[in-house]
Structure formats: structure tokens, C-alpha cells
Protein backbone atom coordinates (compact mmCIF):
# COMPACT_ATOMS: atom_id res chain seq x y z
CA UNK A 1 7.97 28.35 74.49
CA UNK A 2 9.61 31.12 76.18
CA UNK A 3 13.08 31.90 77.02
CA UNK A 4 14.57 33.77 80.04
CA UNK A 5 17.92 35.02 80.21
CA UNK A 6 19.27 36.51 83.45
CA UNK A 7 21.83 38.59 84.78
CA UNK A 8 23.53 40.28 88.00
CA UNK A 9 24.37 37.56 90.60
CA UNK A 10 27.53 37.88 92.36
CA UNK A 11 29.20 38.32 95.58
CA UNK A 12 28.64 41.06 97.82
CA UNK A 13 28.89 41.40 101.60
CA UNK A 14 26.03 41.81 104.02
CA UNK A 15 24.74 45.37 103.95
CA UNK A 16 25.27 45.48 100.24
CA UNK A 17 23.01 45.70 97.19
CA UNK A 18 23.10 44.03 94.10
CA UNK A 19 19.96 44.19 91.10
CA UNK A 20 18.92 40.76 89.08
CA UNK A 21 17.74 41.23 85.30
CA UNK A 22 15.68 38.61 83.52
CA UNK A 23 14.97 38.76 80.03
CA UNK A 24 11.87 37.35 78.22
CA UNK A 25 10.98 36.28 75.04
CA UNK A 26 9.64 34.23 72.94
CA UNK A 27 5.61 33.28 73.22
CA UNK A 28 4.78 35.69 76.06
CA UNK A 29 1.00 36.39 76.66
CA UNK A 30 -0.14 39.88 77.69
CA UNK A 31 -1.39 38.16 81.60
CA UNK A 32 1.15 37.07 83.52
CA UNK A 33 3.26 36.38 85.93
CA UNK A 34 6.92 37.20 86.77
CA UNK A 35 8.98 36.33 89.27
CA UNK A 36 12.02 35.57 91.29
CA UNK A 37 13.09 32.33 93.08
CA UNK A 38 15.84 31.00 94.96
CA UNK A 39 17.41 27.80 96.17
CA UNK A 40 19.82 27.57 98.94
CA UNK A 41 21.98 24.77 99.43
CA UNK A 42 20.26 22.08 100.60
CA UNK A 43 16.99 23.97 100.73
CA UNK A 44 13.81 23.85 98.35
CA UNK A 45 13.23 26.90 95.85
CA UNK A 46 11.32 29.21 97.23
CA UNK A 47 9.43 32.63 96.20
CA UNK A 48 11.08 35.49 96.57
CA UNK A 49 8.85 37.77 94.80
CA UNK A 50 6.38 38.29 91.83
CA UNK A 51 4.89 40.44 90.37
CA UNK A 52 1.79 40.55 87.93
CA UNK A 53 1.19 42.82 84.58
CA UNK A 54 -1.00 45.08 86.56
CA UNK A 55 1.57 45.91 88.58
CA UNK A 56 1.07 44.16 91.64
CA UNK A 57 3.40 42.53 93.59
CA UNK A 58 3.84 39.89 96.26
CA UNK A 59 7.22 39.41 98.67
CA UNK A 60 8.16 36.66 101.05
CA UNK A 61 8.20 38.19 104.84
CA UNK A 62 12.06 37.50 104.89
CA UNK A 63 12.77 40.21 102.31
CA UNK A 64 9.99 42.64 102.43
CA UNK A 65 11.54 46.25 102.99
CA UNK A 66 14.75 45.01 101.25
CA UNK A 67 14.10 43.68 97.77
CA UNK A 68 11.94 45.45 95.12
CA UNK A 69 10.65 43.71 92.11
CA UNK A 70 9.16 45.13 88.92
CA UNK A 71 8.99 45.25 85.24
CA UNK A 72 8.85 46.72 82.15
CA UNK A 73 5.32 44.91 80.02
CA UNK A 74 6.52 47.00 76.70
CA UNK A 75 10.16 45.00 76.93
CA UNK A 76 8.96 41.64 78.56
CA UNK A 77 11.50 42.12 81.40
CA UNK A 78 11.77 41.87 85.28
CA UNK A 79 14.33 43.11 87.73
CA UNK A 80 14.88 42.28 91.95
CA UNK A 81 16.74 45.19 93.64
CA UNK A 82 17.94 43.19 96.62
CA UNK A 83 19.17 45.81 99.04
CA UNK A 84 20.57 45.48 102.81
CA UNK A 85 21.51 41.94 102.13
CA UNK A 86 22.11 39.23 104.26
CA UNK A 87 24.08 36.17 104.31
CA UNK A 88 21.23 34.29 104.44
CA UNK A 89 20.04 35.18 100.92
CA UNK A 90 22.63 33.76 99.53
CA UNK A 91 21.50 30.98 96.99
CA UNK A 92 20.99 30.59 93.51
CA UNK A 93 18.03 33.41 92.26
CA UNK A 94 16.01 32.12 89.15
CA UNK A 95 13.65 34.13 87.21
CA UNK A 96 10.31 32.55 86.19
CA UNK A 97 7.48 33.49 84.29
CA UNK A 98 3.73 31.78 84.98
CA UNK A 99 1.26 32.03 82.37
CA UNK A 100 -1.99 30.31 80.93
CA UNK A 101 -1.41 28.52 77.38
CA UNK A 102 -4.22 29.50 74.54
CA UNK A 103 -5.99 26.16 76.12
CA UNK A 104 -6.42 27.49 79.82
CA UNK A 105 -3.31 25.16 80.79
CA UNK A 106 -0.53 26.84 83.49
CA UNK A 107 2.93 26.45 82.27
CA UNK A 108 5.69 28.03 84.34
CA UNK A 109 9.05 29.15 82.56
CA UNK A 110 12.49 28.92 84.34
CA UNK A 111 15.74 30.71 83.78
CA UNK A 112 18.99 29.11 83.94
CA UNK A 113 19.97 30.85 87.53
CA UNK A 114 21.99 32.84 89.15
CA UNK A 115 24.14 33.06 91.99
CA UNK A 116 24.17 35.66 95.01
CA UNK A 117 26.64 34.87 97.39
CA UNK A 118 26.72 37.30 100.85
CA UNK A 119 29.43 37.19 102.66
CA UNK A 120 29.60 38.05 106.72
């Protein structure tokens, strides 16, 4: 099992910045992947961003330019610098890590969630 705890939703208006934290723990492998979600009301979750151990990273087209992911392999963490926000990224931001089990099987891990709200 693994555990993610996040950290830094809030309200902000457009234009501003705000920085998500997840932290992970538990039975992490060395390969994987971490990532942020989000949900807005009456949408379906959808990627934000992720990014792999190697370092790579992927970003949906709506927030390329504005949101930066990365993370720290040594402290099993992840972090989404949202900058130049928009009201439309308001929603509820969940942190996930994807990994292979010891028997080749994908499991994905959620966080609990947390809320951005961005005001006009």
C-alpha cells in the first residue's frame, strides 16, 4: 500500500500562483509514476501532469507554460507550481502515484484531494 498526503489548495484569484505538495510513503518502488489530477464540478478527473523517476514529464495543453511539476526520488515527494492561474482550473487537484506491483500488475494510488478555487 502506499499513502499520499497533500497540501496547498486554496483560493487565489486569476493571475495568481499557488504550489501543491504530495507526500509518499509507504511501499513505493524505485519506477514510477507521479502525478497530479483534477476534477471540476461536474467534470471527469483529468491529468494535469506527471512526471516519471527519470525526470520526465508530461502536461495537459491547457496548462503547459503555467504549471511545473517535479519531485524529489530521495524523499518520495511531488510538487505542481500552478502559476498565472485561471478560473478555469479551479477544481479539486489529487496527487497519484502509478506503479507496477512485484507481479507486473498496475496499481494507481490516490490522495485524499485538494481544492484550488480561482476567483475572476
Amino acid at each position: 500500500q502506499v499513502q499520499l498526503v497533500e497540501s496547498g489548495g486554496g483560493l487565489v484569484q486569476a493571475g495568481g500562483s499557488l504550489r501543491l505538495s504530495c507526500a509518499a510513503s509507504g511501499n513505493i518502488f524505485a519506477i514510477n509514476v507521479m502525478g497530479w489530477y483534477r476534477q471540476a464540478p461536474g467534470k471527469q478527473r483529468e491529468l494535469v501532469a506527471n512526471i516519471i523517476n527519470s525526470g520526465r514529464t508530461n502536461y495537459a495543453g491547457s496548462v503547459k507554460g503555467r504549471f511545473t511539476i517535479s519531485r524529489d526520488n530521495a524523499k518520495n515527494t511531488v510538487a505542481l507550481q500552478m502559476n498565472s492561474l485561471k478560473p478555469e482550473d479551479t477544481g479539486v487537484y489529487y496527487c497519484n502515484v502509478h506503479q507496477l506491483g512485484s507481479d507486473l500488475t498496475p496499481y494507481d494510488y490516490w490522495g485524499q484531494g485538494t481544492q484550488v478555487t480561482v476567483s475572476s
